[in-house]
N, C-alpha and C. Protein backbone atom coordinates (compact mmCIF):
# COMPACT_ATOMS: atom_id res chain seq x y z
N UNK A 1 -27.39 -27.75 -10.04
CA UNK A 1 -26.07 -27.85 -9.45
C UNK A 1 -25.62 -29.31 -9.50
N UNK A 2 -24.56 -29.63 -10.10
CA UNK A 2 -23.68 -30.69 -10.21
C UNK A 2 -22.66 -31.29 -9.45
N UNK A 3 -22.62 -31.62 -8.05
CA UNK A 3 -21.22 -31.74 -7.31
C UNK A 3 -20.29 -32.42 -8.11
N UNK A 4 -20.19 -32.89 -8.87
CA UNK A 4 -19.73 -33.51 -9.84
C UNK A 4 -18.62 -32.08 -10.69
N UNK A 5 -18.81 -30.93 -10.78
CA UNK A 5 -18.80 -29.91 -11.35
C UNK A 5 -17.92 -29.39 -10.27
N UNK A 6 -17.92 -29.35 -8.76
CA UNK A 6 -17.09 -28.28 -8.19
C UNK A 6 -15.57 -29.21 -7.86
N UNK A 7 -15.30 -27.79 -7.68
CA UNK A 7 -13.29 -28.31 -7.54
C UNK A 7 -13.04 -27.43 -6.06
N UNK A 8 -12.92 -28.68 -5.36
CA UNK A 8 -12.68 -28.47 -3.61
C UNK A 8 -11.25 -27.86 -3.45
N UNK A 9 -11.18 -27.01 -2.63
CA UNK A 9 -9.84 -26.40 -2.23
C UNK A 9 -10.07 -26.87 -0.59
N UNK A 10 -9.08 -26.53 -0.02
CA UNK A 10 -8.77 -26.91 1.56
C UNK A 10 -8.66 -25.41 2.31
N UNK A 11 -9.74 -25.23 3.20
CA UNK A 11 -9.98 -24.14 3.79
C UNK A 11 -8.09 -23.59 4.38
N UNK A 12 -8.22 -21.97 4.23
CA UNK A 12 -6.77 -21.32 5.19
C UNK A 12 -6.64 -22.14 6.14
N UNK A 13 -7.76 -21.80 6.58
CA UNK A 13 -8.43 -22.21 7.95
C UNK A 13 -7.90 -23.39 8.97
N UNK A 14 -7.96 -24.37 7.80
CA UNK A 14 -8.07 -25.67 8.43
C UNK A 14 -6.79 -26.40 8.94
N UNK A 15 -6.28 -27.35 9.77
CA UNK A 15 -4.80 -27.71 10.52
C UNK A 15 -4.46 -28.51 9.41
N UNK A 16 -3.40 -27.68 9.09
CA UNK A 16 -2.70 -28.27 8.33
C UNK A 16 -1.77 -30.10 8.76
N UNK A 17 -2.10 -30.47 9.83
CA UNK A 17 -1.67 -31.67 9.94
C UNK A 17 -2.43 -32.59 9.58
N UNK A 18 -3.31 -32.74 9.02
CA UNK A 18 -4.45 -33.81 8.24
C UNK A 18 -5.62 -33.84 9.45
N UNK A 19 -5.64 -32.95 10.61
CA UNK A 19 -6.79 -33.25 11.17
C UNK A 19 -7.65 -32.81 10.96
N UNK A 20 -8.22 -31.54 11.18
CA UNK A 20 -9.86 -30.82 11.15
C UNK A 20 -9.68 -30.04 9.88
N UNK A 21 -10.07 -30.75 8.51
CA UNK A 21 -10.22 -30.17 7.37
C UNK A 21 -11.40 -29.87 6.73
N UNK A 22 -11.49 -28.75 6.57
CA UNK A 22 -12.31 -28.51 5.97
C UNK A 22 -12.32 -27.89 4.14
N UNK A 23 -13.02 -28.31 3.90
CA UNK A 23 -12.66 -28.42 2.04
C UNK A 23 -14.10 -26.84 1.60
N UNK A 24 -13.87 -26.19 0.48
CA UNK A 24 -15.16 -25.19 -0.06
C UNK A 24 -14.64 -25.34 -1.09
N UNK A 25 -15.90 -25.58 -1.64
CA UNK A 25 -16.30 -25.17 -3.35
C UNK A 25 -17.03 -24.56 -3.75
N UNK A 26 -16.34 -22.76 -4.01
CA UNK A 26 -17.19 -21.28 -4.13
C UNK A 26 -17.14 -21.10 -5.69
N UNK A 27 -16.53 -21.60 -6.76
CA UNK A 27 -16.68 -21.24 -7.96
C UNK A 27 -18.19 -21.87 -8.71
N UNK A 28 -19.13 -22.73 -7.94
CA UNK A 28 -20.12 -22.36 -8.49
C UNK A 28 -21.25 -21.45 -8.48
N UNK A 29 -22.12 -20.86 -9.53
CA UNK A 29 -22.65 -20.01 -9.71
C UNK A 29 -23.75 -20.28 -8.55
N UNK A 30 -24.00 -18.99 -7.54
CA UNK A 30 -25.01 -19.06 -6.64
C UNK A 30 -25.10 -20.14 -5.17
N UNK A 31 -23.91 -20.71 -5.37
CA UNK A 31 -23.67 -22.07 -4.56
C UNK A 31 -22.34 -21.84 -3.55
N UNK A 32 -22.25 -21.83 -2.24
CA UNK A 32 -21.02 -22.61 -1.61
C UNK A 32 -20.98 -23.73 -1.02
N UNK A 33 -20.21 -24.60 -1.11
CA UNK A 33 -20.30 -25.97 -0.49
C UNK A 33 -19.03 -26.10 -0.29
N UNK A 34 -19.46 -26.48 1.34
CA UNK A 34 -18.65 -27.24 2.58
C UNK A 34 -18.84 -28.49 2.23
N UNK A 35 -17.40 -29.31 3.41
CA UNK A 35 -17.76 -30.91 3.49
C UNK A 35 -16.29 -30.92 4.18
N UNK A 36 -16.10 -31.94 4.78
CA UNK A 36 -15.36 -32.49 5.29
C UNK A 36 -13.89 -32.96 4.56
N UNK A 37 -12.90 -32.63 4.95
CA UNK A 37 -11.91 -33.43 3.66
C UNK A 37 -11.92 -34.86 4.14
N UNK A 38 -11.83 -35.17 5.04
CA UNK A 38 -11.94 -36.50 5.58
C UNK A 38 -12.95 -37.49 5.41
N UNK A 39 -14.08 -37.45 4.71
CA UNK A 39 -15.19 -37.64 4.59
C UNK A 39 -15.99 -37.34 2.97
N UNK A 40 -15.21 -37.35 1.73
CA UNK A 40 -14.90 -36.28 0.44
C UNK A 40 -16.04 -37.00 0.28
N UNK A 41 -16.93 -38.05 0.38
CA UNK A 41 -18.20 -38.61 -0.12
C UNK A 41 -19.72 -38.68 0.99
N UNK A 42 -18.70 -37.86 1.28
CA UNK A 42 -19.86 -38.14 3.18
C UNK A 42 -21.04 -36.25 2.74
N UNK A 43 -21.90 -35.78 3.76
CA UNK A 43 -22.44 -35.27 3.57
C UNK A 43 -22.30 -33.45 3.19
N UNK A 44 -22.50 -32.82 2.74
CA UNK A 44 -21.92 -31.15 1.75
C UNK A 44 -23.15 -30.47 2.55
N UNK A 45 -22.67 -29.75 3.07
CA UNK A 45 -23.25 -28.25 3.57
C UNK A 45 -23.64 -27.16 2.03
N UNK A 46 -24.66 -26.90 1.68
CA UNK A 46 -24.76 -25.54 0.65
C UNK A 46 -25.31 -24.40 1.34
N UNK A 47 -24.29 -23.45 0.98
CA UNK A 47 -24.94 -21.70 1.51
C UNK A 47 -24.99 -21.21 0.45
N UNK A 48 -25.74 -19.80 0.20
CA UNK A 48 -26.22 -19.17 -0.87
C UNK A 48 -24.50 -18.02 0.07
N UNK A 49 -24.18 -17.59 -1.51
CA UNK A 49 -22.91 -16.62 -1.28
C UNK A 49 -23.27 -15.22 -0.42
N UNK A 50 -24.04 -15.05 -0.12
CA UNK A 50 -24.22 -13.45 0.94
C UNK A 50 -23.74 -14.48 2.70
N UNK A 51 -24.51 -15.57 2.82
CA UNK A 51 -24.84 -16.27 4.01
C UNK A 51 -23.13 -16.92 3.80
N UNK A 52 -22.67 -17.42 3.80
CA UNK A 52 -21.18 -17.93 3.73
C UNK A 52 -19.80 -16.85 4.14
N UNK A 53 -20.41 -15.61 3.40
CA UNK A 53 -19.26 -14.55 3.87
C UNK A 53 -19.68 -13.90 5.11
N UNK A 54 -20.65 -13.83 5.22
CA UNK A 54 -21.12 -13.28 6.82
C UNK A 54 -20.82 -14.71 7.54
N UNK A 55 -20.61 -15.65 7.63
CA UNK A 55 -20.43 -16.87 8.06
C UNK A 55 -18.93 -16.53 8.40
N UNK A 56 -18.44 -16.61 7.31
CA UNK A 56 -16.58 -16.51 7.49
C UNK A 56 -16.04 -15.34 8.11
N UNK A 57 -17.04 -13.93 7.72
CA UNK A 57 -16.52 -12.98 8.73
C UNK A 57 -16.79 -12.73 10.31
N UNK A 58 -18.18 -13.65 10.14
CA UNK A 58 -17.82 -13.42 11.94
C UNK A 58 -17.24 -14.31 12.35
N UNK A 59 -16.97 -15.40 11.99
CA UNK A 59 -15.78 -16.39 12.95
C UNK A 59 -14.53 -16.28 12.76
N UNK A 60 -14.54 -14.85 11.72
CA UNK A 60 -12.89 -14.36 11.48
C UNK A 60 -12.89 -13.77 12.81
N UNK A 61 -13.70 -12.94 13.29
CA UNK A 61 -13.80 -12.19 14.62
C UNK A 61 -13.05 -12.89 15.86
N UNK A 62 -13.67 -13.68 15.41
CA UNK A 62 -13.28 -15.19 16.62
C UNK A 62 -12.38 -15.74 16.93
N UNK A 63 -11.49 -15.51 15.45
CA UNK A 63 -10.07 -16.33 15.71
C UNK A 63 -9.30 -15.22 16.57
């Protein structure tokens, strides 16, 4: 895996006024990675793709 290779999008999710952003990069194979938009060199969260959507659907619950 290459971070070098993924192309960050800006979570639905996240406030759109530049505060609590959160960035994912799901188009690599076997890989999701989190990170901060605020922080684009600072430290990347990786989940394996089963663990990320059970991730996103239960805190869909939540909202």
């Amino acid at each position: 895996m290459n971070l070098s290779d993924a192309r960050w999008r800006k979570s639905t999710r996240s406030n759109g006024q530049g505060g609590n952003c959160v960035e994912v990069a799901d188009e690599l194979s076997g890989v999701v990675m989190v990170r901060d938009s605020k922080d684009p060199g600072g430290p990347v969260l990786a989940f394996d793709p089963y663990a990320w959507r059970a991730f996103v659907a239960a805190t869909a619950r939540k909202a």
